[in-house]
Structures are given as C-alpha cells and as structure tokens.
PDB file of N, CA and C in Angstrom:
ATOM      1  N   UNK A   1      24.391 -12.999  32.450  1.00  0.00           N
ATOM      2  CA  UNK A   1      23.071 -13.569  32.544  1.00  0.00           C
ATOM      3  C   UNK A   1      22.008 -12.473  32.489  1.00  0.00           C
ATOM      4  N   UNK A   2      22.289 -11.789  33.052  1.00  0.00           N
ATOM      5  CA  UNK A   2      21.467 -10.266  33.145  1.00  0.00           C
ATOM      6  C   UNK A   2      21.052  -9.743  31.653  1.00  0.00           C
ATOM      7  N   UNK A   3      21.815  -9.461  31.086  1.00  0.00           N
ATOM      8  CA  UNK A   3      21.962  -9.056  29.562  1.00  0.00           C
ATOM      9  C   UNK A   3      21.053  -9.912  28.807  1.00  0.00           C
ATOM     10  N   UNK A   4      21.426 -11.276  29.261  1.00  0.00           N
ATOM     11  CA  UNK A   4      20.562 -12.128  28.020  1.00  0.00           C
ATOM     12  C   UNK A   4      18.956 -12.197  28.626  1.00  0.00           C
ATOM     13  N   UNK A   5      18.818 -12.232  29.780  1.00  0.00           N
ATOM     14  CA  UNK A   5      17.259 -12.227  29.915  1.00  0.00           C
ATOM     15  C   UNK A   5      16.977 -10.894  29.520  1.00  0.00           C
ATOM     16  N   UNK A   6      17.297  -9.875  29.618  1.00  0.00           N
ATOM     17  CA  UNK A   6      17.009  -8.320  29.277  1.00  0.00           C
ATOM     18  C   UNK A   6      16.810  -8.523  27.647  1.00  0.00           C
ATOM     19  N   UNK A   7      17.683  -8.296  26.755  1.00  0.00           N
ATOM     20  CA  UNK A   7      17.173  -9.195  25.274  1.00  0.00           C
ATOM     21  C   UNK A   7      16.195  -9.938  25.142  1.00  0.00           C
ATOM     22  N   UNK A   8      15.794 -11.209  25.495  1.00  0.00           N
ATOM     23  CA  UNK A   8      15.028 -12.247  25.822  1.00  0.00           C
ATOM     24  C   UNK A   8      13.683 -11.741  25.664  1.00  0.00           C
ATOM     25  N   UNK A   9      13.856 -10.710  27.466  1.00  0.00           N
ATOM     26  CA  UNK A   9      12.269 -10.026  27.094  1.00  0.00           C
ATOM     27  C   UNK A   9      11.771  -8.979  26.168  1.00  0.00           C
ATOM     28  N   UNK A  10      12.892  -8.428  25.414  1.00  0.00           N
ATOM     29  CA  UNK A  10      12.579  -7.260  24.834  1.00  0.00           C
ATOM     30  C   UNK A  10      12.174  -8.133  23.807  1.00  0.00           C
ATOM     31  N   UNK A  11      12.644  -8.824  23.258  1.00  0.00           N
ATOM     32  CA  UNK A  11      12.947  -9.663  22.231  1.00  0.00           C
ATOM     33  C   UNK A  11      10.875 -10.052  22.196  1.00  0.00           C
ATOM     34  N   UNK A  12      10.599 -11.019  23.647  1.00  0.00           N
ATOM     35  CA  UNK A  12       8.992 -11.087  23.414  1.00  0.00           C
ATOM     36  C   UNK A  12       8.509 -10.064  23.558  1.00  0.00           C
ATOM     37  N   UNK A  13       8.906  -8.999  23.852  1.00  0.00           N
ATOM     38  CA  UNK A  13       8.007  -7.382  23.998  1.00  0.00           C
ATOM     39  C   UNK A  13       7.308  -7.073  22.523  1.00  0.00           C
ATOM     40  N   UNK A  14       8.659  -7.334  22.061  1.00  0.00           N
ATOM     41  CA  UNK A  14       8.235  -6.360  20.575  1.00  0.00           C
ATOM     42  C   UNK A  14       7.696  -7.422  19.553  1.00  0.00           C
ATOM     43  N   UNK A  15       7.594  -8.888  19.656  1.00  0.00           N
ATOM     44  CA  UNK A  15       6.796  -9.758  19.263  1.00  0.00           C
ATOM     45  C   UNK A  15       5.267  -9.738  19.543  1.00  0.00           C
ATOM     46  N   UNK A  16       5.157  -9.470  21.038  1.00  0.00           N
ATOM     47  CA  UNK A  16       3.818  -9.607  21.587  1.00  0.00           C
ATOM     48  C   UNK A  16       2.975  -8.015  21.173  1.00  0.00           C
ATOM     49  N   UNK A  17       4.104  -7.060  20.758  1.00  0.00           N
ATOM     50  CA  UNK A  17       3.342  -6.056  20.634  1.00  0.00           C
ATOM     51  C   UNK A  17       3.122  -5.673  19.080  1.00  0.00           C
ATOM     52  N   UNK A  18       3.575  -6.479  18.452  1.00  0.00           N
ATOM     53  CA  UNK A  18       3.758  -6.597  16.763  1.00  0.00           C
ATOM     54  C   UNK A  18       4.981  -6.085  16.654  1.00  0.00           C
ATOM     55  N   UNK A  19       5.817  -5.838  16.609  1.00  0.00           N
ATOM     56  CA  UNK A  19       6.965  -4.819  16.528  1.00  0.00           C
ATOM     57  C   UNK A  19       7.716  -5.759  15.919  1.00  0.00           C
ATOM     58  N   UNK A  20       7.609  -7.086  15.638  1.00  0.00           N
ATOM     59  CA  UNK A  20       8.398  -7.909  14.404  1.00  0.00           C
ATOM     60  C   UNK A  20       7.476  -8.475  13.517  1.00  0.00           C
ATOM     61  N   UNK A  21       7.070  -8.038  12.224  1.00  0.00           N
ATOM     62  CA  UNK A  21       6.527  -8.386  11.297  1.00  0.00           C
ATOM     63  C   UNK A  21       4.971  -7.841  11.813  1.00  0.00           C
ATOM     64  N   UNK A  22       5.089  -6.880  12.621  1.00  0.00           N
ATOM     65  CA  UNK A  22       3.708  -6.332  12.854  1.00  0.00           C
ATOM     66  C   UNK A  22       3.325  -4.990  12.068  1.00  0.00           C
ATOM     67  N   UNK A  23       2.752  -3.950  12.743  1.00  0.00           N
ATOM     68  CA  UNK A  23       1.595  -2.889  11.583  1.00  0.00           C
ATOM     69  C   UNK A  23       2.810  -2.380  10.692  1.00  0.00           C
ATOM     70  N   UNK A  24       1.841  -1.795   9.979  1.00  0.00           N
ATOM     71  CA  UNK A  24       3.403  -1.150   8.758  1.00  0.00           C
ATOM     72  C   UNK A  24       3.291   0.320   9.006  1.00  0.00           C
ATOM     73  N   UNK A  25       2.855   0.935  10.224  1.00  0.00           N
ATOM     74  CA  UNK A  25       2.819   1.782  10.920  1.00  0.00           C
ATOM     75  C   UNK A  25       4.366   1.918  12.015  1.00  0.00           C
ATOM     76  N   UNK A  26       4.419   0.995  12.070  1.00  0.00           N
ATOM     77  CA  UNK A  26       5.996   0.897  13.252  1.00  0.00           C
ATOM     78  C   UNK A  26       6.925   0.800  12.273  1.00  0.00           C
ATOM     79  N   UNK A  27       6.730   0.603  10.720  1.00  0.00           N
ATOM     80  CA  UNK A  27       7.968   0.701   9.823  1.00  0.00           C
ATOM     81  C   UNK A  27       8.680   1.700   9.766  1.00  0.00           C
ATOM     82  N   UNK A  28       9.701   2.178   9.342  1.00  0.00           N
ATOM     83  CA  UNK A  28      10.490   3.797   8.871  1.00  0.00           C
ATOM     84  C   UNK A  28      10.761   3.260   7.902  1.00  0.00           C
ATOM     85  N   UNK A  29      11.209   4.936   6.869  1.00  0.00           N
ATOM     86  CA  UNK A  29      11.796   4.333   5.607  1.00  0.00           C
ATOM     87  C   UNK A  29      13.590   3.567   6.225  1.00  0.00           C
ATOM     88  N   UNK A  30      14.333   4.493   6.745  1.00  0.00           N
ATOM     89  CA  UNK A  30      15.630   4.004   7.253  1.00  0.00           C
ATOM     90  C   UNK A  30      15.712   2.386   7.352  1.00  0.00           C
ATOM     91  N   UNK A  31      14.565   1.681   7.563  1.00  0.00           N
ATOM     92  CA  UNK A  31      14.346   0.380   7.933  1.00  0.00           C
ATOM     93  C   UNK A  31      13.429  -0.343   6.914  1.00  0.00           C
ATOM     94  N   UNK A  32      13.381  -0.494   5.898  1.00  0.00           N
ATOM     95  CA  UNK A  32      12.256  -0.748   5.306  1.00  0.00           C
ATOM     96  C   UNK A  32      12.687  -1.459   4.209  1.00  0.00           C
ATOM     97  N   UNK A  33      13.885  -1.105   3.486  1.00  0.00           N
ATOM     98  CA  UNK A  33      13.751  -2.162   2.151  1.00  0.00           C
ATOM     99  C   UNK A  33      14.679  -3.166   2.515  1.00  0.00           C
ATOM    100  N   UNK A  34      13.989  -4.402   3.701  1.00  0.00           N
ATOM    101  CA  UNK A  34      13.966  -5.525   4.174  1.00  0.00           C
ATOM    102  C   UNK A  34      13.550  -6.934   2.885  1.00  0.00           C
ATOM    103  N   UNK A  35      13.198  -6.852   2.419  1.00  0.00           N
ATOM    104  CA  UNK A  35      11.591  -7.733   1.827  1.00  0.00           C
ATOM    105  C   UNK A  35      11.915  -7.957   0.472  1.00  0.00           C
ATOM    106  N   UNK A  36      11.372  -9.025  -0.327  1.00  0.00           N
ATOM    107  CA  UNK A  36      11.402  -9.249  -1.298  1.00  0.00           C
ATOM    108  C   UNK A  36      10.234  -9.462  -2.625  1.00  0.00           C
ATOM    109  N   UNK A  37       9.108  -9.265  -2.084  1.00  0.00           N
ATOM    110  CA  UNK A  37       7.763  -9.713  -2.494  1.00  0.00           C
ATOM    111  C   UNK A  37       6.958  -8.599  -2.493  1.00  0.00           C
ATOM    112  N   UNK A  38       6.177  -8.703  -3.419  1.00  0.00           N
ATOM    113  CA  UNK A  38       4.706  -7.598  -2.910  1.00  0.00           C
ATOM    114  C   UNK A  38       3.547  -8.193  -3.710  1.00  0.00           C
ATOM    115  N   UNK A  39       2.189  -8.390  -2.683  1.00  0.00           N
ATOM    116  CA  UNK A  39       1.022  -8.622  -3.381  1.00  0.00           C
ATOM    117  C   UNK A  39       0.163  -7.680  -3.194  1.00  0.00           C
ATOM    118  N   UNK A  40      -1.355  -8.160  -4.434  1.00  0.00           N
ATOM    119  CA  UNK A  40      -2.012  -7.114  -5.233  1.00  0.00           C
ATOM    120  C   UNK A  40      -3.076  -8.041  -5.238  1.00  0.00           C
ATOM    121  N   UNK A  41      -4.285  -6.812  -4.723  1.00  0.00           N
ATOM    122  CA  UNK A  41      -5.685  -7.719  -5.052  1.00  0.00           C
ATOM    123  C   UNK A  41      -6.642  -6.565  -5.927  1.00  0.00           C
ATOM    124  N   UNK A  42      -7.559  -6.712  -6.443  1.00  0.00           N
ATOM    125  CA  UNK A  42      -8.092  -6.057  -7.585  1.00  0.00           C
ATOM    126  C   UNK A  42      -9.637  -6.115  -6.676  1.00  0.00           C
ATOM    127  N   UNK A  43      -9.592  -5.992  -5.462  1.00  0.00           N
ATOM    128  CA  UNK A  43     -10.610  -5.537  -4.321  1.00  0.00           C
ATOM    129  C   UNK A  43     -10.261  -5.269  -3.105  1.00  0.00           C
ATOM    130  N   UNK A  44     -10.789  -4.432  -2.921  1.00  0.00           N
ATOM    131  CA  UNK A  44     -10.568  -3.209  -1.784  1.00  0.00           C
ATOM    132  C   UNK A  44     -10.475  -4.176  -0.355  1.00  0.00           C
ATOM    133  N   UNK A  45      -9.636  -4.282   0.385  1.00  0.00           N
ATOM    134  CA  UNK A  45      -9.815  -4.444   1.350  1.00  0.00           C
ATOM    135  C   UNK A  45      -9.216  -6.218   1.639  1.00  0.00           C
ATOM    136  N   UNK A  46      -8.325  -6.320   0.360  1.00  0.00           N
ATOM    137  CA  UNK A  46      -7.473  -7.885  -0.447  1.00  0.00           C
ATOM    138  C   UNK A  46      -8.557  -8.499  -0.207  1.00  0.00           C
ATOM    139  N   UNK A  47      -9.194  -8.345  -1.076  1.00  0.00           N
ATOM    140  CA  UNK A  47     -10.299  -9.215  -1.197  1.00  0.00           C
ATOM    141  C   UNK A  47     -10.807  -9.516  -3.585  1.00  0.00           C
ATOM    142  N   UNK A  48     -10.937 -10.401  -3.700  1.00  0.00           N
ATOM    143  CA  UNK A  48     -11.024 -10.429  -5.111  1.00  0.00           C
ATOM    144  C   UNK A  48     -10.090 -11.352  -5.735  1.00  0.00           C
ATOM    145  N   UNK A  49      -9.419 -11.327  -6.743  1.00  0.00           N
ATOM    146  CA  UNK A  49      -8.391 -11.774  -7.569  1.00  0.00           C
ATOM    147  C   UNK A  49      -7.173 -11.527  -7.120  1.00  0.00           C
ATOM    148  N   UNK A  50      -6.157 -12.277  -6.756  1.00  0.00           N
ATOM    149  CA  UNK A  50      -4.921 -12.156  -5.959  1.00  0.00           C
ATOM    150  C   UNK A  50      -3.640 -12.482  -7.065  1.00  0.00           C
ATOM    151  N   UNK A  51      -2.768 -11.386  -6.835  1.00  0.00           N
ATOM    152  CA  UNK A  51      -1.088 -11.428  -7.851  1.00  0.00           C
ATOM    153  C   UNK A  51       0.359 -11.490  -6.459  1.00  0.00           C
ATOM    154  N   UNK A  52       1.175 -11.782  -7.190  1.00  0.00           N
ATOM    155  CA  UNK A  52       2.296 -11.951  -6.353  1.00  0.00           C
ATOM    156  C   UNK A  52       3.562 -11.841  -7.334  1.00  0.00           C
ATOM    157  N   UNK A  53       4.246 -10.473  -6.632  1.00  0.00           N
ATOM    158  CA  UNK A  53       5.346 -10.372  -7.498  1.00  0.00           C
ATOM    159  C   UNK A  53       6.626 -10.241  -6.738  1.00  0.00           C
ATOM    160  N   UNK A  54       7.836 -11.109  -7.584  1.00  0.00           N
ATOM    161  CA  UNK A  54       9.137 -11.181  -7.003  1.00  0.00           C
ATOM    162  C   UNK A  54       9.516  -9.589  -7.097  1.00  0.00           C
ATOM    163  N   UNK A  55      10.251  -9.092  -6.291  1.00  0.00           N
ATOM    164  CA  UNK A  55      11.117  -7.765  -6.642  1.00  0.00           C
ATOM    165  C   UNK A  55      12.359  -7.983  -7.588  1.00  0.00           C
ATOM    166  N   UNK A  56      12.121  -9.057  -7.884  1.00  0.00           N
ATOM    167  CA  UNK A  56      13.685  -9.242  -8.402  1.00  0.00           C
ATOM    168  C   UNK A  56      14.023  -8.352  -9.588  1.00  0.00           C
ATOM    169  N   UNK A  57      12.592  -8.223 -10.014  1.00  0.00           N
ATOM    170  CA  UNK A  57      12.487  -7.041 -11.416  1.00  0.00           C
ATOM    171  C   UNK A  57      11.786  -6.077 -11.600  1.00  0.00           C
ATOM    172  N   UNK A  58      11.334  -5.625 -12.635  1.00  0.00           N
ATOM    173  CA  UNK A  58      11.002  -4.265 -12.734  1.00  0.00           C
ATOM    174  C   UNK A  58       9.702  -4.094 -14.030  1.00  0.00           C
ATOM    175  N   UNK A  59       8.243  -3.985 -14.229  1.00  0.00           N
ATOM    176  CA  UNK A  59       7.479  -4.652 -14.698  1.00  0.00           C
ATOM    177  C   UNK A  59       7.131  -2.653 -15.221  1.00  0.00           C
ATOM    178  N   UNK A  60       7.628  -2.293 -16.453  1.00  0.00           N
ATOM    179  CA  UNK A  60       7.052  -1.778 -17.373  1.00  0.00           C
ATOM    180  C   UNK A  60       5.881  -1.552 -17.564  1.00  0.00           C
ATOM    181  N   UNK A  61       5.531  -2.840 -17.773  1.00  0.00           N
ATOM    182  CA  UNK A  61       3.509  -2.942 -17.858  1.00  0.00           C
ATOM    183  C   UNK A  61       3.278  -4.387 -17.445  1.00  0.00           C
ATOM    184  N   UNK A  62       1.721  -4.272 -16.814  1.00  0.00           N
ATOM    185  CA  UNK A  62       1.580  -5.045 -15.884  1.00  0.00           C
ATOM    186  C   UNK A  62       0.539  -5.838 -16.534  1.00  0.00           C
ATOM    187  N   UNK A  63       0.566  -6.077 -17.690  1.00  0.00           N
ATOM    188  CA  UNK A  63      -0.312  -7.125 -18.139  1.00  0.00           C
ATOM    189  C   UNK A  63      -1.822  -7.225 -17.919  1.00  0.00           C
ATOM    190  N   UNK A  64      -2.078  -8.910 -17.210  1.00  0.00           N
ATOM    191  CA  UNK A  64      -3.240  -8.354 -16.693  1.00  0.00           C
ATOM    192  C   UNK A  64      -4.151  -7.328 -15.427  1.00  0.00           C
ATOM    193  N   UNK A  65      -2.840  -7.040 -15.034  1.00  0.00           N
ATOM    194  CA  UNK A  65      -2.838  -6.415 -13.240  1.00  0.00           C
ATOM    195  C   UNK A  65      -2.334  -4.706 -14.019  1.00  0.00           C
ATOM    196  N   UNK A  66      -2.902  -4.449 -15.119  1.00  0.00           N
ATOM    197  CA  UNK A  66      -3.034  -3.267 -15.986  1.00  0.00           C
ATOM    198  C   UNK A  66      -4.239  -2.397 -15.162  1.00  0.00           C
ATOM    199  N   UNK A  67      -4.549  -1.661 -14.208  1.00  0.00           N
ATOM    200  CA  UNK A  67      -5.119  -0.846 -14.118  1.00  0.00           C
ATOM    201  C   UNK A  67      -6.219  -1.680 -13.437  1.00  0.00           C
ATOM    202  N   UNK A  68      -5.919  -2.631 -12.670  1.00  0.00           N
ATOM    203  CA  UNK A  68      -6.713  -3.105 -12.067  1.00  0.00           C
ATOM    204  C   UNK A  68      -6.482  -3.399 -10.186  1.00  0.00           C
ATOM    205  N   UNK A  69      -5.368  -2.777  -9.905  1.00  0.00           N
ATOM    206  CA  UNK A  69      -5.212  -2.828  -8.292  1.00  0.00           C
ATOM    207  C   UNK A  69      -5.879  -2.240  -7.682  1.00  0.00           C
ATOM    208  N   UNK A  70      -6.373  -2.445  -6.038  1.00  0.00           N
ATOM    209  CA  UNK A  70      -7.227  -1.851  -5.779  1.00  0.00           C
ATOM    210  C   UNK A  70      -6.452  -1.668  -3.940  1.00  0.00           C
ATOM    211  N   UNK A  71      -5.807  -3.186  -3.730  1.00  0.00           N
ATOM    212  CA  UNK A  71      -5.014  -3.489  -2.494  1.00  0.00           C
ATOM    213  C   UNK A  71      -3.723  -3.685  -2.690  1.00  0.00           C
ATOM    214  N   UNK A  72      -2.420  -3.601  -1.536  1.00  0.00           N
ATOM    215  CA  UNK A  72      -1.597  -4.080  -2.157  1.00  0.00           C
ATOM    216  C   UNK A  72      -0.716  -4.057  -0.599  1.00  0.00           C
ATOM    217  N   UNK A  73       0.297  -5.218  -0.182  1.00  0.00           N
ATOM    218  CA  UNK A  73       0.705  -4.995   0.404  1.00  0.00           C
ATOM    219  C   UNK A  73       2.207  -5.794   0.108  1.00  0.00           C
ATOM    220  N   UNK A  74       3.321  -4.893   0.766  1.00  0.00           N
ATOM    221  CA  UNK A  74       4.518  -4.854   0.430  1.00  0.00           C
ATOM    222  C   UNK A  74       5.512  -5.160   1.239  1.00  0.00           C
ATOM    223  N   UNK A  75       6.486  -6.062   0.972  1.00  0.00           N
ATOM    224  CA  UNK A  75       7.882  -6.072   1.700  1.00  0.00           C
ATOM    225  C   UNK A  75       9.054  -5.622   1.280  1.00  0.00           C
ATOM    226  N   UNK A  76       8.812  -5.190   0.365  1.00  0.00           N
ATOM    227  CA  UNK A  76       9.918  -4.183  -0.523  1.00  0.00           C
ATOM    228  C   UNK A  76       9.529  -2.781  -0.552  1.00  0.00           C
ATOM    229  N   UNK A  77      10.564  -1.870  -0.933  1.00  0.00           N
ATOM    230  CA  UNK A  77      10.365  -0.457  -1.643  1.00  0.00           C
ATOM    231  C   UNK A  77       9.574  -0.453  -3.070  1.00  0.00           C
ATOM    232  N   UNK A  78       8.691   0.281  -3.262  1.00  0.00           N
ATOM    233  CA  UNK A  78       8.346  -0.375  -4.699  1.00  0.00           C
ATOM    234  C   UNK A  78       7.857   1.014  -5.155  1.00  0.00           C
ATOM    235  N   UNK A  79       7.892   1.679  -6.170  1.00  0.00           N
ATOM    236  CA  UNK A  79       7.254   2.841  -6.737  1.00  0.00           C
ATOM    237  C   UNK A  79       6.533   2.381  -7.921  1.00  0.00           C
ATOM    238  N   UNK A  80       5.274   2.810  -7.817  1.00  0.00           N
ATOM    239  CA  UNK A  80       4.333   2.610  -8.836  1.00  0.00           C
ATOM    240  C   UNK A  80       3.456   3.755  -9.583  1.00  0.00           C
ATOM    241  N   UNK A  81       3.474   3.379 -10.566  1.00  0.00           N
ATOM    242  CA  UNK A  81       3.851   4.334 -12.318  1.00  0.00           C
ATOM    243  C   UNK A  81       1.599   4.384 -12.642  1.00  0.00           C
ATOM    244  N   UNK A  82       0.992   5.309 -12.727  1.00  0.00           N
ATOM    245  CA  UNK A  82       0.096   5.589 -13.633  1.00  0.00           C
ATOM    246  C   UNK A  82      -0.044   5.563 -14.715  1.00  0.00           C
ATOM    247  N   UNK A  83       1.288   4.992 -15.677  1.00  0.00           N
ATOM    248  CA  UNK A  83       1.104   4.960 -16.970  1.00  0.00           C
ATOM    249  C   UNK A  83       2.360   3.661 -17.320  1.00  0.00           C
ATOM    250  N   UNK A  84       2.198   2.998 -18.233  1.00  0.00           N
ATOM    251  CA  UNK A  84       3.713   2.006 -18.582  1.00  0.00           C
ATOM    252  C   UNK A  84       4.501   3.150 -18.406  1.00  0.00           C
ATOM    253  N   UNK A  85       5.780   1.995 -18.369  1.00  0.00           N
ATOM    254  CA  UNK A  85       7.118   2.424 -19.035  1.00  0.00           C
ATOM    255  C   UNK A  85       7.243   3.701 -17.640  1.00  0.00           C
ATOM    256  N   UNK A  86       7.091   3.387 -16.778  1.00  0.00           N
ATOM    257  CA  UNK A  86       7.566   4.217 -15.263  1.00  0.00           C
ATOM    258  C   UNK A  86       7.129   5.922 -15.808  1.00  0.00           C
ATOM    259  N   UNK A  87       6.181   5.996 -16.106  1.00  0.00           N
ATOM    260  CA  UNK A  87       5.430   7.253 -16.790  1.00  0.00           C
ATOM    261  C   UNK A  87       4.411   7.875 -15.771  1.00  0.00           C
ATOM    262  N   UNK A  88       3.746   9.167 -15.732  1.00  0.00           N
ATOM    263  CA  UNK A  88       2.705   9.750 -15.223  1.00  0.00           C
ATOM    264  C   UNK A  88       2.998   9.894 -13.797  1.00  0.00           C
ATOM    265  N   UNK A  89       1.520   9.447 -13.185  1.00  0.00           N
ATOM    266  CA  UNK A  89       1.866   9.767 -11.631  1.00  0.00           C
ATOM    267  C   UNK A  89       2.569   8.359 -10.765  1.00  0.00           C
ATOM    268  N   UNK A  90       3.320   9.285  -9.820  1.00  0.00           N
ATOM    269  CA  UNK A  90       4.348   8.328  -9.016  1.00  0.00           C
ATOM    270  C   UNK A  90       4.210   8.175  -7.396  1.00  0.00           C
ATOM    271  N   UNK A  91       3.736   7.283  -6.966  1.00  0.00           N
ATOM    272  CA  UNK A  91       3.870   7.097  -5.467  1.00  0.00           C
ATOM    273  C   UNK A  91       4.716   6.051  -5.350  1.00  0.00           C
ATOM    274  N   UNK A  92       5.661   6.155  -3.651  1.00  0.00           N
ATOM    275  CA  UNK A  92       6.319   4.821  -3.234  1.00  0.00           C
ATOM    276  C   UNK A  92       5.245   4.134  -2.305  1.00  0.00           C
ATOM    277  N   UNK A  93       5.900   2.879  -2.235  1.00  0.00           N
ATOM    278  CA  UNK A  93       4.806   2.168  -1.044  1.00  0.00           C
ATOM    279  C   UNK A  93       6.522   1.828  -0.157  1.00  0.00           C
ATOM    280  N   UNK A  94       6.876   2.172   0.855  1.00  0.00           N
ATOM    281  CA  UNK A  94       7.260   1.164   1.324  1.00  0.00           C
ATOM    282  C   UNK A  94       7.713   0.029   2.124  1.00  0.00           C
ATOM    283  N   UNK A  95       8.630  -0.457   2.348  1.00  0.00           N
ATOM    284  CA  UNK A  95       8.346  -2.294   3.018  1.00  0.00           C
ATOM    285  C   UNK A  95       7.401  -2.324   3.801  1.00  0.00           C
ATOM    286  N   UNK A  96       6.984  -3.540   4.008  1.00  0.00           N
ATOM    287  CA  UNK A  96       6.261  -3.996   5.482  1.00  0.00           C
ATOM    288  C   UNK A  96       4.567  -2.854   5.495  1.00  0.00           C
ATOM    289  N   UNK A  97       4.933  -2.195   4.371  1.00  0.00           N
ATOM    290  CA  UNK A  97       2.936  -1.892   4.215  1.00  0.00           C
ATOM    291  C   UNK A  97       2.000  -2.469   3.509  1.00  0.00           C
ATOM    292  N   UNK A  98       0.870  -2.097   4.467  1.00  0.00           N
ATOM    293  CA  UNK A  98      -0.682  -2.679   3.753  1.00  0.00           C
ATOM    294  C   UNK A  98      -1.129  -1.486   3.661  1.00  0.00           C
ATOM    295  N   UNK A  99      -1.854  -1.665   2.306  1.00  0.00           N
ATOM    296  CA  UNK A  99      -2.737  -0.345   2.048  1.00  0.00           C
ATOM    297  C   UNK A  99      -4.227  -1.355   1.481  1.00  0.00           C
ATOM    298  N   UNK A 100      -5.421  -1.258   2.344  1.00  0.00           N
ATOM    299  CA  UNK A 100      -6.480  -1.916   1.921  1.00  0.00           C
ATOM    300  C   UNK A 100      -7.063  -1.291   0.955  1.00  0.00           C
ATOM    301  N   UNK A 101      -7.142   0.145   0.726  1.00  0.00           N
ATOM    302  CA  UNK A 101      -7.828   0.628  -0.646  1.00  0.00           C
ATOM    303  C   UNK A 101      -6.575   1.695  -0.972  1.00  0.00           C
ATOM    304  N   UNK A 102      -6.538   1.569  -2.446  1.00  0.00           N
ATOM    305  CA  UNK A 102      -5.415   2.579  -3.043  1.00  0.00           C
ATOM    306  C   UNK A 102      -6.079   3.656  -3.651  1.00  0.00           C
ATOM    307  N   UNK A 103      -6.357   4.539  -3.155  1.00  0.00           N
ATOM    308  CA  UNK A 103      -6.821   6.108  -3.341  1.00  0.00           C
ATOM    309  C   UNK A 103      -5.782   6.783  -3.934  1.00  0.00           C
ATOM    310  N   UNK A 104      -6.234   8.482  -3.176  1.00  0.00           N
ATOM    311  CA  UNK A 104      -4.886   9.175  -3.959  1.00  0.00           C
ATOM    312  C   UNK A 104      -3.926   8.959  -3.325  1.00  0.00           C
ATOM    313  N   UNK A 105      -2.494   9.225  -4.043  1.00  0.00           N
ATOM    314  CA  UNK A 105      -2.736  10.196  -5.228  1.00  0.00           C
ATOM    315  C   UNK A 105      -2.899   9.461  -6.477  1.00  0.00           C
ATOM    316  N   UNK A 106      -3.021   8.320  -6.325  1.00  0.00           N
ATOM    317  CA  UNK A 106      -2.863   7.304  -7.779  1.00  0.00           C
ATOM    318  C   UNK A 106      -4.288   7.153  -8.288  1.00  0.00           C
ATOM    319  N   UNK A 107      -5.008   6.808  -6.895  1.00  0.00           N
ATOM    320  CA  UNK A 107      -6.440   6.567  -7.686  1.00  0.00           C
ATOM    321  C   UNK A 107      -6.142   5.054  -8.014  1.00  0.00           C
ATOM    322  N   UNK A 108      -7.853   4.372  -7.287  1.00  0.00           N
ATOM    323  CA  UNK A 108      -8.022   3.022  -7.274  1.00  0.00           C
ATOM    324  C   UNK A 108      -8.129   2.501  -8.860  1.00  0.00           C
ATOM    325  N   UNK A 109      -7.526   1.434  -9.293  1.00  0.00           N
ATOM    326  CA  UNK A 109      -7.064   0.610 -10.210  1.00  0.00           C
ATOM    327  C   UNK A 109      -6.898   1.480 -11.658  1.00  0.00           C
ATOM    328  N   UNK A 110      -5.262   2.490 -10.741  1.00  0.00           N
ATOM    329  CA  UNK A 110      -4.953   3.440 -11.787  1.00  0.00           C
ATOM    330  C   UNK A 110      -3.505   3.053 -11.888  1.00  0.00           C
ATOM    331  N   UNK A 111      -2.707   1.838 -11.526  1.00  0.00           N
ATOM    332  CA  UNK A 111      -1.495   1.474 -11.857  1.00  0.00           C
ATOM    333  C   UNK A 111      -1.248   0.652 -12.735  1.00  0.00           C
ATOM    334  N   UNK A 112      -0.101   1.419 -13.868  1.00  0.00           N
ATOM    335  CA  UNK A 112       0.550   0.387 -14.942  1.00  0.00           C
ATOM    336  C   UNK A 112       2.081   0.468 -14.946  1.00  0.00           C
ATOM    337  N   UNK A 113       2.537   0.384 -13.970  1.00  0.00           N
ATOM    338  CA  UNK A 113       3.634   0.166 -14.198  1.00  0.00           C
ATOM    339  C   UNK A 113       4.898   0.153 -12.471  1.00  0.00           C
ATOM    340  N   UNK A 114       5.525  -0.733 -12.156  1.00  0.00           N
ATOM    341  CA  UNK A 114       5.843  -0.971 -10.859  1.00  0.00           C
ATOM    342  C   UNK A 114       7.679  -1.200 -11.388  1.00  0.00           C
ATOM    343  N   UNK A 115       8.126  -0.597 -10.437  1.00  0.00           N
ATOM    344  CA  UNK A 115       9.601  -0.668 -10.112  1.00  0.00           C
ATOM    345  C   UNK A 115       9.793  -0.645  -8.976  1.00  0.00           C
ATOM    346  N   UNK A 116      11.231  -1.566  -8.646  1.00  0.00           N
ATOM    347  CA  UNK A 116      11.448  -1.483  -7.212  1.00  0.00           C
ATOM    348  C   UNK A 116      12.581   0.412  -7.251  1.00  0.00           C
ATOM    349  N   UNK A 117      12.265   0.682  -5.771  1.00  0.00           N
ATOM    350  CA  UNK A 117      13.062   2.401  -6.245  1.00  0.00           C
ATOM    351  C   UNK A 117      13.588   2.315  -4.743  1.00  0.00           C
TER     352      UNK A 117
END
C-alpha cells in the first residue's frame, strides 16, 4: 500500500509541476524521440498560418512551408535543412520543444527541407 500511494503522488507531482507533457526544458535528448507530429506557424510566437506534419516521412522540400517558418513546435526528433534535398545549414529540434521564434543558426523563415534524424 505504501508503494502505491508513493507513485500516486509522484505521479501528481510531476503532473502538477508540468513534468508530463510540460516545458520542453525538462526534456533530454535520452528521452525525447517519444512523439509523432510537429507543427509550424509562419509567425513568431505560433501565431499566423498554421502546418502539421506526420513524422512518418521525410519532406525534401516543403512546398508551400518553403522558407516560410517562423515557429515550430515538436514531438519528434526532427532536423531541418536550409536548402532542399537535406542540404546547407542543419539544426535538430528535439521532442517535446517549442521554439516561438526560429533565429540562429537557421535564421527566421530560412527552412527547406525537414527529416526526422
């Protein structure tokens, strides 16, 4: 009985303190490619025009979301490309982060090209 209330509360500890599905600051990489999804807004702060992509694949070039991200937040590992075809400059994002403005090293709505890595 001891055991399970001890769980129990840890269990609401780390709920009440975000520590399940909370900041993407308490993430590690060791723990992180959880997730399957990642969205993209083309204003700072997810604000603007909103995308949503499965991880299931691997997007070369990004169509209309060509050099136009600005936000992006993630439940997957995802490395994203400055040029198609997984080319130029390379940052990872990953799981369970929000990034409200995408600066360096990529530079705001400087991504064409996303793989999960």
């Amino acid at each position: 009985m001891r055991r399970t209330i001890g769980k129990k509360l840890l269990a609401m500890m780390l709920v009440g303190a975000g520590g399940v599905g909370g900041a993407a600051a308490a993430v590690t990489p060791a723990s992180a490619d959880v997730g399957t999804s990642f969205e993209v807004w083309d204003g700072q702060n997810y604000t603007g025009s909103y995308g949503r992509f499965t991880a299931g694949s691997n997007w070369p070039t990004l169509g209309q979301w060509d050099n136009r991200i600005s936000s992006l937040k993630t439940t997957v590992k995802i490395c994203a490309y400055t040029e198609p075809n997984y080319q130029g400059g390379q940052y990872t994002f990953w799981a369970g982060g929000a990034w409200s403005y995408i600066g360096a090293p990529l530079g705001d709505n400087n991504i064409s090209s996303i793989k999960r890595c």
